[in-house]
PDB file of N, CA and C in Angstrom:
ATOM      1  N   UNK A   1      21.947   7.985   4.182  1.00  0.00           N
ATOM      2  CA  UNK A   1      21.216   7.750   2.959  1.00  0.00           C
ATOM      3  C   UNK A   1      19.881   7.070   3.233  1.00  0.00           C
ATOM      4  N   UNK A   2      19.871   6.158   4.348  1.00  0.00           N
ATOM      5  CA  UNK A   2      18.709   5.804   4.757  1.00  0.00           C
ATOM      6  C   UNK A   2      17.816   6.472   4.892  1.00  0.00           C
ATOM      7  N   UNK A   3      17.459   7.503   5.740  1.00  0.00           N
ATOM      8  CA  UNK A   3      16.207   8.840   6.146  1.00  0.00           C
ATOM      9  C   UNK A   3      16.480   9.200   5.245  1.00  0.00           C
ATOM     10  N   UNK A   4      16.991   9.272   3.978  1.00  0.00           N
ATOM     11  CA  UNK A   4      16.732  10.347   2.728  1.00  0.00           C
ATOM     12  C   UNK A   4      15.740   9.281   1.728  1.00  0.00           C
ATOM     13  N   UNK A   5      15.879   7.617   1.762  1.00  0.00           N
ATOM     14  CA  UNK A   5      15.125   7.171   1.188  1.00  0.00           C
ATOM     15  C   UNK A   5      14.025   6.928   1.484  1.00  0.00           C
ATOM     16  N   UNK A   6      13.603   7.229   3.228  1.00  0.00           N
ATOM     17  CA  UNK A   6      12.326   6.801   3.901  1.00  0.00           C
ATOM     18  C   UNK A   6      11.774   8.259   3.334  1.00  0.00           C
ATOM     19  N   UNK A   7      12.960   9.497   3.332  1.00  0.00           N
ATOM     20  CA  UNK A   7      11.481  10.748   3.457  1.00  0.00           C
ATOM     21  C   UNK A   7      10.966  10.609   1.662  1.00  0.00           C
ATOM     22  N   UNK A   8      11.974  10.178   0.714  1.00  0.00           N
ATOM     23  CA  UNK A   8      11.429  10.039  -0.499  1.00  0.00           C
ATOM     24  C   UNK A   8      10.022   8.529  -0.811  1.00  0.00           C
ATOM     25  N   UNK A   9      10.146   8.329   0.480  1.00  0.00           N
ATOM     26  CA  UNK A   9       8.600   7.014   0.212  1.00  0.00           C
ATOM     27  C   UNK A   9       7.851   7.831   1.103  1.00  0.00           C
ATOM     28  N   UNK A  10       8.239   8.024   1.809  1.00  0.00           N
ATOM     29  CA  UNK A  10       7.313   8.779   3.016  1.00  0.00           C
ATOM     30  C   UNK A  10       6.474   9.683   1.585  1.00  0.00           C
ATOM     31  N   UNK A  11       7.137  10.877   0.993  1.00  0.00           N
ATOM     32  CA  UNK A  11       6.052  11.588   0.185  1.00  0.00           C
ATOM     33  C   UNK A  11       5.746  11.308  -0.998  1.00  0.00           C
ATOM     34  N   UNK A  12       6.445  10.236  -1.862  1.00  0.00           N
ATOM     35  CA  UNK A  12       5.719   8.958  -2.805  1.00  0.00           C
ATOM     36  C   UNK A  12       4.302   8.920  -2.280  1.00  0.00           C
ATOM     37  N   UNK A  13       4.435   7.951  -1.153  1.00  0.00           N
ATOM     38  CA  UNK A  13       3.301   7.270  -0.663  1.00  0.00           C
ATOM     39  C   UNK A  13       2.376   8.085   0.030  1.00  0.00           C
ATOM     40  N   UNK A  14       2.666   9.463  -0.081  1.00  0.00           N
ATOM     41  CA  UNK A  14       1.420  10.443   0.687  1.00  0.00           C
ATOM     42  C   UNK A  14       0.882  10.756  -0.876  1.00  0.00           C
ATOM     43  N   UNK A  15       1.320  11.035  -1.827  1.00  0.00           N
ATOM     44  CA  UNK A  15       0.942  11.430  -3.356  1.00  0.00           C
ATOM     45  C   UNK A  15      -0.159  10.137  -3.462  1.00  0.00           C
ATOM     46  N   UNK A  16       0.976   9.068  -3.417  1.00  0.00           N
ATOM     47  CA  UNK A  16      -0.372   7.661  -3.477  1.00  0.00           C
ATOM     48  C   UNK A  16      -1.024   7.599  -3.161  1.00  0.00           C
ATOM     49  N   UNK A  17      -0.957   7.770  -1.877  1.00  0.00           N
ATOM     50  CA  UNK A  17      -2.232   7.781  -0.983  1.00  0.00           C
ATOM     51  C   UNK A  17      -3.776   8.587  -1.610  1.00  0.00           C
ATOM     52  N   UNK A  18      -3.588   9.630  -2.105  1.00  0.00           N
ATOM     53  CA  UNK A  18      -4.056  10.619  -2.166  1.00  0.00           C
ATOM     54  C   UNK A  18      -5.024  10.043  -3.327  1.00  0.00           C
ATOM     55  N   UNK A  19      -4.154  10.011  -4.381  1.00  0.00           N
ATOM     56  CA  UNK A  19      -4.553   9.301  -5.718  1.00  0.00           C
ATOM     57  C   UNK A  19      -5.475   7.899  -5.245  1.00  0.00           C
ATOM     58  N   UNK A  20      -4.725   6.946  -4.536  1.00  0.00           N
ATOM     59  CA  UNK A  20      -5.503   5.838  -4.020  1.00  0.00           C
ATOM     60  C   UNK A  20      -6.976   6.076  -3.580  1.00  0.00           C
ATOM     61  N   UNK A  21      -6.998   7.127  -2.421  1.00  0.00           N
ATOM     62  CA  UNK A  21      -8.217   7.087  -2.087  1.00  0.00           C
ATOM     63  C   UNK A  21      -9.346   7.637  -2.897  1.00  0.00           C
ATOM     64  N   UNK A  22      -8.927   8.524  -4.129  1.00  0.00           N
ATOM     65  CA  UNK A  22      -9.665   9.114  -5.261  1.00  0.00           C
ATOM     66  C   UNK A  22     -10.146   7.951  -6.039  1.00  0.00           C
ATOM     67  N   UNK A  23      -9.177   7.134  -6.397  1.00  0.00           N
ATOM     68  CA  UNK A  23      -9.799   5.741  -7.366  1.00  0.00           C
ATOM     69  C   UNK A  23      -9.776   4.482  -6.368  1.00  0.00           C
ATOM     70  N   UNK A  24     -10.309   4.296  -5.603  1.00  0.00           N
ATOM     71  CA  UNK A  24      -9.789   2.585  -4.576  1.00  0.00           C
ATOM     72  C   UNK A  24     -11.288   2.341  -5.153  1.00  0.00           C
ATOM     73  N   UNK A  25     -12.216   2.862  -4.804  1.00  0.00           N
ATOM     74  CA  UNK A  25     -13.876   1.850  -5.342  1.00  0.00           C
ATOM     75  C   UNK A  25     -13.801   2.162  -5.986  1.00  0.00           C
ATOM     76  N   UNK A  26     -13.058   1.989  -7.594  1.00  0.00           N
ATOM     77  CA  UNK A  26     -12.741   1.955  -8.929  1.00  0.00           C
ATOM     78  C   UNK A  26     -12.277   0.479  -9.366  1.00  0.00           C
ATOM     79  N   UNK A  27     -11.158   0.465  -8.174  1.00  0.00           N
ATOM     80  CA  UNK A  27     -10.140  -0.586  -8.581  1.00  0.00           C
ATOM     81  C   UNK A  27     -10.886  -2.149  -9.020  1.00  0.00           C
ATOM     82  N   UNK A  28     -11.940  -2.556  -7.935  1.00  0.00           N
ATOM     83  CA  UNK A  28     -12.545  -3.709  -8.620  1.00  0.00           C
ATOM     84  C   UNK A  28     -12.802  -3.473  -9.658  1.00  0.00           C
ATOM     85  N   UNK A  29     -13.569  -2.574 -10.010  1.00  0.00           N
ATOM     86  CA  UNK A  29     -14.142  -1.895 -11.349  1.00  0.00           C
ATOM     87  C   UNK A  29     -13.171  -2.086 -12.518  1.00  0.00           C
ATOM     88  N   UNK A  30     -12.302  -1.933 -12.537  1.00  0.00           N
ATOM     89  CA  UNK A  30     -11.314  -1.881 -13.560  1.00  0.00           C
ATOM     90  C   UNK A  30     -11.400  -2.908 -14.612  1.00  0.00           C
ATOM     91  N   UNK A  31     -10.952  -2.658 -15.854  1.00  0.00           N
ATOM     92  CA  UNK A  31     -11.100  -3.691 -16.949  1.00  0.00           C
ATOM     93  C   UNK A  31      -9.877  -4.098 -17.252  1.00  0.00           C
ATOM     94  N   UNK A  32     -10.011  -5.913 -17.204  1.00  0.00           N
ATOM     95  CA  UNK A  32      -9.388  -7.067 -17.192  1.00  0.00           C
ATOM     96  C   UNK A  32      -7.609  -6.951 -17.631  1.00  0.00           C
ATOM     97  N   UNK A  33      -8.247  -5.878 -18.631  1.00  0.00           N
ATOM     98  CA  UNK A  33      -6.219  -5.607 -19.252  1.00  0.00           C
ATOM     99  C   UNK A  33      -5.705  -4.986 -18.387  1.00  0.00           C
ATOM    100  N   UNK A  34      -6.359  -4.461 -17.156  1.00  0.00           N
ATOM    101  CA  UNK A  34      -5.444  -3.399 -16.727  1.00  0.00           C
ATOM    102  C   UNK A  34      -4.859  -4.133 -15.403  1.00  0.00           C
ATOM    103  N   UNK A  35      -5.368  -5.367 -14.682  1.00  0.00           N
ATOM    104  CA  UNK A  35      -4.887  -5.718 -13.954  1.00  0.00           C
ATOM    105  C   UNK A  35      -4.673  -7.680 -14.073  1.00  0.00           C
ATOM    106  N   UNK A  36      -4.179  -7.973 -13.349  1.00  0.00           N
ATOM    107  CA  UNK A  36      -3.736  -9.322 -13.421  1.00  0.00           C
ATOM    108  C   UNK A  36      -2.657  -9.822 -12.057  1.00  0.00           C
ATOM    109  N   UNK A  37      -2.161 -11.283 -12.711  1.00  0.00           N
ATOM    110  CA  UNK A  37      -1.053 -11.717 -11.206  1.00  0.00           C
ATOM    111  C   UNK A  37      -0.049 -10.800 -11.001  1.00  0.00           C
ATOM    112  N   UNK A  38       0.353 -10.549  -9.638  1.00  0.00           N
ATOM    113  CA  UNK A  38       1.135  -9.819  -9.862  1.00  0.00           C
ATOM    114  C   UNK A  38       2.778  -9.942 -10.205  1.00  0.00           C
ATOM    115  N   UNK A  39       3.033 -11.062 -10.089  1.00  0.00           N
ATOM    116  CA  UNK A  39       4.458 -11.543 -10.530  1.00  0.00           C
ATOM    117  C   UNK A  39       4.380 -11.554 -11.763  1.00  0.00           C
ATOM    118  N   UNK A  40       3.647 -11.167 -12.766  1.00  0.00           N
ATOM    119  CA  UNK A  40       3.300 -11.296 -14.084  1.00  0.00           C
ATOM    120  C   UNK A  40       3.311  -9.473 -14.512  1.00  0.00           C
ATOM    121  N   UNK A  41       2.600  -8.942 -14.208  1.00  0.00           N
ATOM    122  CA  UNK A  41       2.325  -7.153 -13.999  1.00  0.00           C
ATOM    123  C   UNK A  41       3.955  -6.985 -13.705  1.00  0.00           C
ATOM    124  N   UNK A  42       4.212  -7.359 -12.261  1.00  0.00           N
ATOM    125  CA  UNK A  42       5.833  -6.580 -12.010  1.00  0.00           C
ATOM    126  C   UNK A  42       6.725  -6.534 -13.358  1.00  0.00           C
ATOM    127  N   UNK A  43       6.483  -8.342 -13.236  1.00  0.00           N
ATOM    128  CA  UNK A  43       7.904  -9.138 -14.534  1.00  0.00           C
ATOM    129  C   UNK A  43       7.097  -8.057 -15.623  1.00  0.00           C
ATOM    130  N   UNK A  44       6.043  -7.721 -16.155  1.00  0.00           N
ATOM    131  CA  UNK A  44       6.408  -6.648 -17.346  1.00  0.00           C
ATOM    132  C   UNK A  44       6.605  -5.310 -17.510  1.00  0.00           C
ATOM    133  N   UNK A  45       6.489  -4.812 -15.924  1.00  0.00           N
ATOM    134  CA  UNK A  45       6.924  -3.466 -15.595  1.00  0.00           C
ATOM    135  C   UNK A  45       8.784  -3.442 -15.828  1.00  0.00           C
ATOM    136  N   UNK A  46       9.208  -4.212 -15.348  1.00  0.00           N
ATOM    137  CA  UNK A  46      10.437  -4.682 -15.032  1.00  0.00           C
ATOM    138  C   UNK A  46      11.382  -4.105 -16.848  1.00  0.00           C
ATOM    139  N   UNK A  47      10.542  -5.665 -17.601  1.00  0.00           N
ATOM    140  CA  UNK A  47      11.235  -6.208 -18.540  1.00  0.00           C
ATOM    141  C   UNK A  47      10.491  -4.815 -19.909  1.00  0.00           C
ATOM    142  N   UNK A  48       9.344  -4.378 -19.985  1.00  0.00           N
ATOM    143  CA  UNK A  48       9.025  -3.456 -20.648  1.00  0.00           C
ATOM    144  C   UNK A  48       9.677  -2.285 -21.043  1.00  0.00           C
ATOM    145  N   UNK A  49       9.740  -1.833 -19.095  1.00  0.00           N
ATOM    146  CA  UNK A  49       9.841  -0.303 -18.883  1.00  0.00           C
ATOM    147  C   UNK A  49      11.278   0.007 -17.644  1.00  0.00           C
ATOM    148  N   UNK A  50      11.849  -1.213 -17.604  1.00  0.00           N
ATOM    149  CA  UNK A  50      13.074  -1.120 -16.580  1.00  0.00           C
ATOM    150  C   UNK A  50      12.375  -0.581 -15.382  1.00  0.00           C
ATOM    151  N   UNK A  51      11.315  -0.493 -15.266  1.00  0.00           N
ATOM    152  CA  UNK A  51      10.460  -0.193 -13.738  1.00  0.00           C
ATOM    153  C   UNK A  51      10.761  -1.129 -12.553  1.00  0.00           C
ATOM    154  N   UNK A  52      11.584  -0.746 -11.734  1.00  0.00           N
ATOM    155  CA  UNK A  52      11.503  -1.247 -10.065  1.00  0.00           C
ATOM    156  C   UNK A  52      10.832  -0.763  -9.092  1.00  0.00           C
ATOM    157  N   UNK A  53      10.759  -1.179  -8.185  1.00  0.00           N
ATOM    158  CA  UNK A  53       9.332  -0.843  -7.216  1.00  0.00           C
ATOM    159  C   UNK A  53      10.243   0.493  -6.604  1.00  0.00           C
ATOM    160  N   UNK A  54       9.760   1.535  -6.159  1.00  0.00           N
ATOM    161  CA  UNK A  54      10.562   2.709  -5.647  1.00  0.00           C
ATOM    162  C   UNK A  54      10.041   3.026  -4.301  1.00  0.00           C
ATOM    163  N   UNK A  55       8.639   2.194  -3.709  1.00  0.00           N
ATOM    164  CA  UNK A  55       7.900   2.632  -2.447  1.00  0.00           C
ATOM    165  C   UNK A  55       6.709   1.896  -2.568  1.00  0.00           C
ATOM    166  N   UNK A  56       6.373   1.906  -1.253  1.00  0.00           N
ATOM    167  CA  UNK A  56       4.982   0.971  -1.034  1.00  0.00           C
ATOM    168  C   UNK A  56       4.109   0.840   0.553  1.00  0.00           C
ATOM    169  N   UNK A  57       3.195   1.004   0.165  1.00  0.00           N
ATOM    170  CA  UNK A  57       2.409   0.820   1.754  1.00  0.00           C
ATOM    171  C   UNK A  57       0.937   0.461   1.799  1.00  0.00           C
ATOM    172  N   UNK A  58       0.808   0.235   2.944  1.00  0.00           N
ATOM    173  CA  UNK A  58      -0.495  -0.397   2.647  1.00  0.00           C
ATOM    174  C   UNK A  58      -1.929   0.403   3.136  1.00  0.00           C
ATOM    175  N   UNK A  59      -2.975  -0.268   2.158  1.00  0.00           N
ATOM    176  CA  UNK A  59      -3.983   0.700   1.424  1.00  0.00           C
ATOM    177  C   UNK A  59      -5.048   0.201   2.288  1.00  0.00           C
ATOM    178  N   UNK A  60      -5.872   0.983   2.235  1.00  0.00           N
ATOM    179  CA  UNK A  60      -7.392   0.375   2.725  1.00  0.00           C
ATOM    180  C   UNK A  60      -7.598  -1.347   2.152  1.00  0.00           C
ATOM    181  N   UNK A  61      -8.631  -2.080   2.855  1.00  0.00           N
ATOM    182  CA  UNK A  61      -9.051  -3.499   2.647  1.00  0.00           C
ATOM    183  C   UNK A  61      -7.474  -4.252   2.464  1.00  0.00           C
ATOM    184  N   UNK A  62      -6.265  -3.893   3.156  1.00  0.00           N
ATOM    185  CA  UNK A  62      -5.406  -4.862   3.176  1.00  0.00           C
ATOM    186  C   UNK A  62      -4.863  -4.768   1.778  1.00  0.00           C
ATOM    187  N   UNK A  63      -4.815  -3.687   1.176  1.00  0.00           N
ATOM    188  CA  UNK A  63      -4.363  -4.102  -0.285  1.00  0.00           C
ATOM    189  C   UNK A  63      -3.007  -3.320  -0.384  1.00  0.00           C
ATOM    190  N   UNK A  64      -2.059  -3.397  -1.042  1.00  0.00           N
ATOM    191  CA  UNK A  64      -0.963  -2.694  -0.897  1.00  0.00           C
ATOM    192  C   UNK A  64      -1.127  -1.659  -2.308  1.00  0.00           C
ATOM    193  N   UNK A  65      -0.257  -0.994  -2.012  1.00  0.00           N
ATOM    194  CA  UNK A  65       0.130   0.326  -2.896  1.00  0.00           C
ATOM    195  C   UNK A  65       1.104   0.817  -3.396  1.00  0.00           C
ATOM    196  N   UNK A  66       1.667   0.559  -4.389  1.00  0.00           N
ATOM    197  CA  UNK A  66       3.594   0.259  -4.719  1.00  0.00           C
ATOM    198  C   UNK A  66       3.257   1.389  -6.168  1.00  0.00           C
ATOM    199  N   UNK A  67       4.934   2.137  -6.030  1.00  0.00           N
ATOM    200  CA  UNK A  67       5.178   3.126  -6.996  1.00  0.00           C
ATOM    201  C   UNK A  67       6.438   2.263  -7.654  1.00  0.00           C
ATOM    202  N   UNK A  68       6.519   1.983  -8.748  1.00  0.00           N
ATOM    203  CA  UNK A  68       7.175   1.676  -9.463  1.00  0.00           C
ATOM    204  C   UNK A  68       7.773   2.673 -10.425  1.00  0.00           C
ATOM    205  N   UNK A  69       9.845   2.465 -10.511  1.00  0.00           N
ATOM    206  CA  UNK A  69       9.288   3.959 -11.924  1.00  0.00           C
ATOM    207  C   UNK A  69      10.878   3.216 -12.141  1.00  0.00           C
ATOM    208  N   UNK A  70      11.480   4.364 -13.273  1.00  0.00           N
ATOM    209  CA  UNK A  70      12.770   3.775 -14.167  1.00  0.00           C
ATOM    210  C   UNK A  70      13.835   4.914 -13.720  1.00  0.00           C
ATOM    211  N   UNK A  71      14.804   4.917 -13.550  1.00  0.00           N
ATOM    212  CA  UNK A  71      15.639   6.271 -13.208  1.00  0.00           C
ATOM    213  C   UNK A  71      16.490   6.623 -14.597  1.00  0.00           C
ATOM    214  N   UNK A  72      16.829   5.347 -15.628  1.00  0.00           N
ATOM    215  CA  UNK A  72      17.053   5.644 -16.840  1.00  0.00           C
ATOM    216  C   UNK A  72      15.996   6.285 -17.660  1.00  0.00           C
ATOM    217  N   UNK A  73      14.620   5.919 -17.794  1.00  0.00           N
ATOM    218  CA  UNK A  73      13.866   6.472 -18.654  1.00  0.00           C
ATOM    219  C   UNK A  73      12.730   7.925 -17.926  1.00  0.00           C
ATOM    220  N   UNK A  74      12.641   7.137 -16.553  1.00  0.00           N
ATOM    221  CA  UNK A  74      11.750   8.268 -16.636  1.00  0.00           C
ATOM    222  C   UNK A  74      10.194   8.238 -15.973  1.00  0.00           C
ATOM    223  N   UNK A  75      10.111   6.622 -16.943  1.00  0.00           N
ATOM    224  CA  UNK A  75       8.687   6.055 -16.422  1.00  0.00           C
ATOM    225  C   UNK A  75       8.197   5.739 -15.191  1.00  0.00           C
ATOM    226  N   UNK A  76       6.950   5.718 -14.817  1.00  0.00           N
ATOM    227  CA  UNK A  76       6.279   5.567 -13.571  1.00  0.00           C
ATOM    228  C   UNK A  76       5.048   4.949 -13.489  1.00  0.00           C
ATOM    229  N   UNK A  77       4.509   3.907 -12.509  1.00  0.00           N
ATOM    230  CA  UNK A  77       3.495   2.912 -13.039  1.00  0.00           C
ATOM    231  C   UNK A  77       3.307   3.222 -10.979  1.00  0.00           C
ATOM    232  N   UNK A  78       1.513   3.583 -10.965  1.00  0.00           N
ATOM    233  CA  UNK A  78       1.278   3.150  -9.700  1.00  0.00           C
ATOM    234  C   UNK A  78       0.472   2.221  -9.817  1.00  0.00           C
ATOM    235  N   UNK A  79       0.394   1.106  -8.915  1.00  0.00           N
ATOM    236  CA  UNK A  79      -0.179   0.053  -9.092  1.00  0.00           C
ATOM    237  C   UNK A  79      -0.877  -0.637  -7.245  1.00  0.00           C
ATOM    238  N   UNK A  80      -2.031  -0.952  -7.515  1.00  0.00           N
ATOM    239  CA  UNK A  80      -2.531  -1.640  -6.314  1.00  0.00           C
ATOM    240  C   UNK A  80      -2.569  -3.374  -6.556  1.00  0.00           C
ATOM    241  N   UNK A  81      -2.325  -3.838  -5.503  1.00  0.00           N
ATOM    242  CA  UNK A  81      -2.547  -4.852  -5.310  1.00  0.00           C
ATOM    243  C   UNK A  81      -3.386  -5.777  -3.933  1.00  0.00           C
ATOM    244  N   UNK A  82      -4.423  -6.457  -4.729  1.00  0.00           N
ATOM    245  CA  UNK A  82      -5.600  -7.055  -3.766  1.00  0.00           C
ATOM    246  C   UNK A  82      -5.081  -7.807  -2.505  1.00  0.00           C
ATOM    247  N   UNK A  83      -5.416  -8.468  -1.655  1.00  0.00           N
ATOM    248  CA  UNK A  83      -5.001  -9.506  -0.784  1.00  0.00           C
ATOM    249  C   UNK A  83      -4.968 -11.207  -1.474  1.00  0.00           C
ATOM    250  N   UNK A  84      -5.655 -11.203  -2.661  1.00  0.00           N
ATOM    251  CA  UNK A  84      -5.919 -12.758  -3.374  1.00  0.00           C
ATOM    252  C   UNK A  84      -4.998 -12.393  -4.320  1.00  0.00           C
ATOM    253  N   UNK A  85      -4.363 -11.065  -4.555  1.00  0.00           N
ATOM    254  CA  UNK A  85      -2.856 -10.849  -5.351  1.00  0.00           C
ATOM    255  C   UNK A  85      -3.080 -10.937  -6.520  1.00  0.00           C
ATOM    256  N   UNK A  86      -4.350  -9.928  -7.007  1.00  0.00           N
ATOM    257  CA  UNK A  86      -4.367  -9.348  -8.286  1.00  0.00           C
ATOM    258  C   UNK A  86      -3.797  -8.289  -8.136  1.00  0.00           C
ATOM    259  N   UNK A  87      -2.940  -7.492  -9.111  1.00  0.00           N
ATOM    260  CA  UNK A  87      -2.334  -6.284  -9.396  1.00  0.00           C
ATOM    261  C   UNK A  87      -3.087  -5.464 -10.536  1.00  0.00           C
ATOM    262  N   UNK A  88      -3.792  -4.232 -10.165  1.00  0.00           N
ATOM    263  CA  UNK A  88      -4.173  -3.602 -10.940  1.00  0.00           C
ATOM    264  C   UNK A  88      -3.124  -1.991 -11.541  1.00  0.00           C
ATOM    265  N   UNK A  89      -3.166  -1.932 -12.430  1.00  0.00           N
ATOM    266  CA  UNK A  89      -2.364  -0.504 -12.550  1.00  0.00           C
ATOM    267  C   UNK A  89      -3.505   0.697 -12.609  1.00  0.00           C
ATOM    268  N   UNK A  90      -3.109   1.652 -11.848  1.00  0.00           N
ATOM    269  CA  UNK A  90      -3.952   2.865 -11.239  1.00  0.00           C
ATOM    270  C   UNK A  90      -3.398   4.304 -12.545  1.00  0.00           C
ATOM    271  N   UNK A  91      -2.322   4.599 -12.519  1.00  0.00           N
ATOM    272  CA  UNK A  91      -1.736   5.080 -13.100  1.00  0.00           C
ATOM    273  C   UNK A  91      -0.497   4.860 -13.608  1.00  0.00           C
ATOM    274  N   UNK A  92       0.291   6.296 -14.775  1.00  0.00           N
ATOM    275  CA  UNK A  92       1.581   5.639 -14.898  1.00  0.00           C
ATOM    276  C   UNK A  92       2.056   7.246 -15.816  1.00  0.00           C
ATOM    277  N   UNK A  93       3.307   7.414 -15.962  1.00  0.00           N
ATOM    278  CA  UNK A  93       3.136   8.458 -16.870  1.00  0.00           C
ATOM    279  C   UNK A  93       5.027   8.633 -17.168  1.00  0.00           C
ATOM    280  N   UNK A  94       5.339   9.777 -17.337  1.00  0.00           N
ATOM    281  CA  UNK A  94       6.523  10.395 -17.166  1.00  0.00           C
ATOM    282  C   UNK A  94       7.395  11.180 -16.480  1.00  0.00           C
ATOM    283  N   UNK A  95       8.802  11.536 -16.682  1.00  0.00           N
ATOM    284  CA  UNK A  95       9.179  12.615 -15.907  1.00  0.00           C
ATOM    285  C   UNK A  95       9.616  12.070 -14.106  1.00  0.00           C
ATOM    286  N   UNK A  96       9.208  11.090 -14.245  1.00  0.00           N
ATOM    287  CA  UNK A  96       9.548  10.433 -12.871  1.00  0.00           C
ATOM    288  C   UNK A  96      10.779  10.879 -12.266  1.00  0.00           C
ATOM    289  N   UNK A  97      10.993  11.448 -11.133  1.00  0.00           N
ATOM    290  CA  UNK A  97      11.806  12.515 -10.103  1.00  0.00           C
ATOM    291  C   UNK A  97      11.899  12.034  -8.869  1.00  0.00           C
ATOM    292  N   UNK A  98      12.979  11.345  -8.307  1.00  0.00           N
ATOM    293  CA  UNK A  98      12.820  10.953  -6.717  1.00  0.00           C
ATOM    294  C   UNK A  98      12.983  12.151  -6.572  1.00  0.00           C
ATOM    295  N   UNK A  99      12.354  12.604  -4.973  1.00  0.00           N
ATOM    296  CA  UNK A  99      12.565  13.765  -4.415  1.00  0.00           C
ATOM    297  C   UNK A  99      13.074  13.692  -2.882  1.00  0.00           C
ATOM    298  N   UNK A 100      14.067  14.282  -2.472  1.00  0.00           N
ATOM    299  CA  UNK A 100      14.032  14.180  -1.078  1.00  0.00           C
ATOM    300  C   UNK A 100      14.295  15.138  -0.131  1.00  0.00           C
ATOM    301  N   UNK A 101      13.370  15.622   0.451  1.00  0.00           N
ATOM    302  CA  UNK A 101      12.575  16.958   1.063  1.00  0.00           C
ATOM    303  C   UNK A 101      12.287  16.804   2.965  1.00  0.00           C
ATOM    304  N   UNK A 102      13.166  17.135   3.447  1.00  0.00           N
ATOM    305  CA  UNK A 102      12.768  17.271   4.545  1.00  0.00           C
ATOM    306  C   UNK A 102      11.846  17.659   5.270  1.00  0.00           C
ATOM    307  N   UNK A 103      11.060  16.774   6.447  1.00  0.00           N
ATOM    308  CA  UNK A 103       9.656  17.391   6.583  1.00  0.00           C
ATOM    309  C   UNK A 103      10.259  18.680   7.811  1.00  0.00           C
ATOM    310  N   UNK A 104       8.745  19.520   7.864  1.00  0.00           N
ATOM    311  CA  UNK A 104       9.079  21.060   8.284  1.00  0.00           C
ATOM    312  C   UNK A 104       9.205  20.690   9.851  1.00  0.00           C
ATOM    313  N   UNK A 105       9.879  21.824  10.257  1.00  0.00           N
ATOM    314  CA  UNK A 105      10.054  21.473  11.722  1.00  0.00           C
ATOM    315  C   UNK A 105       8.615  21.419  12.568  1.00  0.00           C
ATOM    316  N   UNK A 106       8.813  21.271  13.737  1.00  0.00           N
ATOM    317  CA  UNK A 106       7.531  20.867  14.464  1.00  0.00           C
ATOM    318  C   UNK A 106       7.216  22.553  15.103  1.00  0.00           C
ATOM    319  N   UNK A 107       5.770  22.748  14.968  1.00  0.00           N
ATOM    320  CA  UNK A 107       5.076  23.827  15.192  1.00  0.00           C
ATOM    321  C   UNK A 107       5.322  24.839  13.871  1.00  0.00           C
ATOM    322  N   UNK A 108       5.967  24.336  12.820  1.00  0.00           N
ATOM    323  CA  UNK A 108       5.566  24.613  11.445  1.00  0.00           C
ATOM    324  C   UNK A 108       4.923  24.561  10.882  1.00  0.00           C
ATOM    325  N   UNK A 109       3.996  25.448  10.211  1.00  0.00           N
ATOM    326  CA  UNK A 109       3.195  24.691   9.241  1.00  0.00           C
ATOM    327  C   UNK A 109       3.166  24.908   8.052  1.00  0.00           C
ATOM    328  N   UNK A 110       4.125  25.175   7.613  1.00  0.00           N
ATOM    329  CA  UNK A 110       4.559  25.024   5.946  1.00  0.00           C
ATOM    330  C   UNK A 110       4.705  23.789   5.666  1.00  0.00           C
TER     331      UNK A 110
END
């Protein structure tokens, strides 16, 4: 069960990634509601939206990169967080789906 939860962060965090590097010189940018402490952001991901962290890794400038989502509802919140440990939310939506997909064999390239 272990390698089935690394390959489901493993391609979480390549999606993140992806998204991350599209908005990261955004993230300072961002307005005030959307980010804050992050023990404050989690505790209302948590208590809001039953959101637990589902994956995480770390982002350009030392900042981390955590997928949060609900397996009862559905919901999904990606969220960065600074090194001085502001938490901004990047995105968030529905339909939230762990997936776990084996990567292709070697000299594959599907």
């Amino acid at each position: 069960m272990k390698r089935k939860n690394k390959i489901l962060h493993l391609g979480a965090l390549t999606v993140t990634t992806g998204l991350y590097l599209t908005v990261a010189t955004d993230a300072v940018a961002q307005n005030a509601r959307n980010c804050g402490p992050r023990e404050i952001v989690v505790d209302r991901l948590a208590d809001g939206y039953g959101e637990t962290r589902q994956s995480m890794g770390l982002g350009a400038n030392n900042s981390v990169v955590e997928v949060f989502a609900s397996d009862a509802s559905g919901t999904w919140t990606i969220t960065i967080t600074s090194p001085n440990g502001v938490t901004c939310l990047v995105a968030s939506g529905q339909a939230f789906e762990p997936l776990v997909e084996a990567l292709p064999a070697k000299g594959n390239d599907a």
